[in-house]
C-alpha atoms as a PDB file:
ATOM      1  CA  UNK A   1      99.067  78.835 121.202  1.00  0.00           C
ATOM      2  CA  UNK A   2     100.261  78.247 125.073  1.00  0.00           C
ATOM      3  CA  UNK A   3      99.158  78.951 128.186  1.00  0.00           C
ATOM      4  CA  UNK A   4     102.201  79.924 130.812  1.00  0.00           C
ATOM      5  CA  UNK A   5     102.362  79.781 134.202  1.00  0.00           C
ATOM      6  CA  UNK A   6     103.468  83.966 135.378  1.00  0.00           C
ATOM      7  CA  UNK A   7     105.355  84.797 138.625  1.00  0.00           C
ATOM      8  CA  UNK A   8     102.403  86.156 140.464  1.00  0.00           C
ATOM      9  CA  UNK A   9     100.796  82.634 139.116  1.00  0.00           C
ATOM     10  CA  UNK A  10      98.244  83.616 136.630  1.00  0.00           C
ATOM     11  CA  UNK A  11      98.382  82.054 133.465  1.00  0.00           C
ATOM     12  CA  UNK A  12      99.257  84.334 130.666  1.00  0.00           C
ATOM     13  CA  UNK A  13      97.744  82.937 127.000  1.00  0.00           C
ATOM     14  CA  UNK A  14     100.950  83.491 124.577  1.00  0.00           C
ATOM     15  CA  UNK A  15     100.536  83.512 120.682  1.00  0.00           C
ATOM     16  CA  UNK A  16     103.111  82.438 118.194  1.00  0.00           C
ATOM     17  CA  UNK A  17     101.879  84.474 114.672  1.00  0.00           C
ATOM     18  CA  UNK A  18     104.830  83.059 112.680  1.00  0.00           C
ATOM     19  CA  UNK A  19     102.897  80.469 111.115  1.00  0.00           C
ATOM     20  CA  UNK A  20     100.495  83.163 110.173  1.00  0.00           C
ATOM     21  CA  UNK A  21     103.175  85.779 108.556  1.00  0.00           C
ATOM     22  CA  UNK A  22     104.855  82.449 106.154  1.00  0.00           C
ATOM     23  CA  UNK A  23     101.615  82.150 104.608  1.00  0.00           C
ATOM     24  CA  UNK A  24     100.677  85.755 104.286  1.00  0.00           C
ATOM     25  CA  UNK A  25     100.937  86.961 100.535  1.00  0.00           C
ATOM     26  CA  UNK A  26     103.675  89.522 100.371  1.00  0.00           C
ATOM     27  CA  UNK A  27     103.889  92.013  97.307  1.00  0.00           C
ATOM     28  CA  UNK A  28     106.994  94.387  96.893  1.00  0.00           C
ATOM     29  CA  UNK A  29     107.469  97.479  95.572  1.00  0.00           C
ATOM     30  CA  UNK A  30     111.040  98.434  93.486  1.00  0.00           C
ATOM     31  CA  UNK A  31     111.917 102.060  94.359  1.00  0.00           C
ATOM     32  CA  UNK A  32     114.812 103.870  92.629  1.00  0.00           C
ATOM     33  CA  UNK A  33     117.627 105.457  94.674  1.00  0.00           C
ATOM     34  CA  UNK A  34     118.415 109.337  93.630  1.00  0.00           C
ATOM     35  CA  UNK A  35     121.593 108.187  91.659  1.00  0.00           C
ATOM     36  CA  UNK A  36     119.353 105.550  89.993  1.00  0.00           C
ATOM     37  CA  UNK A  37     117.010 108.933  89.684  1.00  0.00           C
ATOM     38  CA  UNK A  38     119.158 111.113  88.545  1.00  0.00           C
ATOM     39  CA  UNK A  39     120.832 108.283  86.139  1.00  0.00           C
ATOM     40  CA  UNK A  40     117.391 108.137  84.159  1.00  0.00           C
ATOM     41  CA  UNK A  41     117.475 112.349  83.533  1.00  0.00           C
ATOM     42  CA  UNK A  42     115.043 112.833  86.352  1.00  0.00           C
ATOM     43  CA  UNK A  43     115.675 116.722  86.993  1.00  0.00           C
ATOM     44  CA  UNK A  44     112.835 117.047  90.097  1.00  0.00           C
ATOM     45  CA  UNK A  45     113.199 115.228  92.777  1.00  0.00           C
ATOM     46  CA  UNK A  46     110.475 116.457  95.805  1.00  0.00           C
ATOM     47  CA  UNK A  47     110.016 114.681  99.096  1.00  0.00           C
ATOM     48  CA  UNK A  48     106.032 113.999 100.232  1.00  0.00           C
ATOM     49  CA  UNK A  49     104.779 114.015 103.725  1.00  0.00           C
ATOM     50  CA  UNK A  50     104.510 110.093 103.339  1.00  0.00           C
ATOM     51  CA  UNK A  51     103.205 109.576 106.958  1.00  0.00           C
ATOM     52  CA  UNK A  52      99.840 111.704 106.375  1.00  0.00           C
ATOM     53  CA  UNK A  53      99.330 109.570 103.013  1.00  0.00           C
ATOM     54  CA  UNK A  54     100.044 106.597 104.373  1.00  0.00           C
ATOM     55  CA  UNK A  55      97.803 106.298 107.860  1.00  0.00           C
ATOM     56  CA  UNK A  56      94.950 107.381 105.130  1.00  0.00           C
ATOM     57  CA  UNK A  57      94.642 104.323 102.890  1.00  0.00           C
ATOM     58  CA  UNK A  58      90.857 103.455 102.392  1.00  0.00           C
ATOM     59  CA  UNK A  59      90.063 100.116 103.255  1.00  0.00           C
ATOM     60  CA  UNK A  60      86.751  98.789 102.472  1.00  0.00           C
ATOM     61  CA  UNK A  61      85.070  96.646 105.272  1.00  0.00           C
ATOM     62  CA  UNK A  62      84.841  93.370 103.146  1.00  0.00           C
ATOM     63  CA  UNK A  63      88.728  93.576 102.551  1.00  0.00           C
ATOM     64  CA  UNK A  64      89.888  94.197 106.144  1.00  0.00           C
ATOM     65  CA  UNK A  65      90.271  90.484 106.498  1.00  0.00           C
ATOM     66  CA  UNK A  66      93.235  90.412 104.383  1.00  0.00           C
ATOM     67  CA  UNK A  67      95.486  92.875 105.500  1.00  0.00           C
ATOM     68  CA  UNK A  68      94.858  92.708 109.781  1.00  0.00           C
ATOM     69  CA  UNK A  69      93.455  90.739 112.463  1.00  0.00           C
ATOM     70  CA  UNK A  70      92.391  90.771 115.544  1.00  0.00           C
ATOM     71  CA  UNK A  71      92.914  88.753 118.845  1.00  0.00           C
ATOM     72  CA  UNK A  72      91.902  89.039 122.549  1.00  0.00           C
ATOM     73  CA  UNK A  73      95.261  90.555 122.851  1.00  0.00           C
ATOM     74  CA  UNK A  74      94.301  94.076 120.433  1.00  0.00           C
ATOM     75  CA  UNK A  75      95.058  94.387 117.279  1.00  0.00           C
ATOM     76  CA  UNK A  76      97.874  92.969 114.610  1.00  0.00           C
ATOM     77  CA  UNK A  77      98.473  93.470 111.129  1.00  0.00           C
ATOM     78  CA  UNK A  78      98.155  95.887 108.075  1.00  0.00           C
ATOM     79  CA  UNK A  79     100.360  93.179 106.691  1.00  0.00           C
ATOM     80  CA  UNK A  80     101.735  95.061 103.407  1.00  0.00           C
ATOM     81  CA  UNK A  81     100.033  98.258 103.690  1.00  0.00           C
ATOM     82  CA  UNK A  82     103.357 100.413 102.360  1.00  0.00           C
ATOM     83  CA  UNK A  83     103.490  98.865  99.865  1.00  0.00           C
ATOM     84  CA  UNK A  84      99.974  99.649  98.789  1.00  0.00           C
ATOM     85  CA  UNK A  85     100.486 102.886  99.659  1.00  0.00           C
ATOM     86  CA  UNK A  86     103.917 103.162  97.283  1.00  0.00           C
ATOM     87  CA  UNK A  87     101.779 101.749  94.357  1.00  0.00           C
ATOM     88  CA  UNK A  88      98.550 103.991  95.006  1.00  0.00           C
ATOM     89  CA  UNK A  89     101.516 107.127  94.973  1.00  0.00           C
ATOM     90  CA  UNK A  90     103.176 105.989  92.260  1.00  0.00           C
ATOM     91  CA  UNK A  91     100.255 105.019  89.953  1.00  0.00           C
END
């Protein structure tokens, strides 16, 4: 964390979250390609409207913590959340 000196001479408090983000657990999520697909004898392939799914993961209150945070600044995060989406769609 830093406090800088602005132009118009307020200070401005400036975050560096990089620490944060090495020590955040990451999972990943292996997705085929269509030739990969098609490859296996897939015969359907359909597309979803991912962006309604995704922006409607449940969280429960108790596991907020581990996927955002907060700061004076608004809000950060939802570290991960595609690819809990991709394993709640694919399960």
């Amino acid at each position: 964390m830093l406090l800088v000196k602005k132009q118009d001479r307020l200070w401005h408090f400036c975050n560096n979250y990089h620490a944060f983000y090495v020590v955040t657990i990451k999972d990943s999520f292996f997705i085929l390609t269509v030739n990969e697909l098609l490859s296996y004898g897939v015969l359907i392939i359909f597309k979803l409207d991912l962006q309604v799914g995704y922006k409607h993961i449940l969280v429960f209150l108790e596991d907020c913590f581990k996927i955002s945070f907060y700061t004076h600044n608004g809000h950060y995060g939802w570290v991960g959340r595609f690819v809990i989406y991709l394993q709640l769609l694919f399960r």
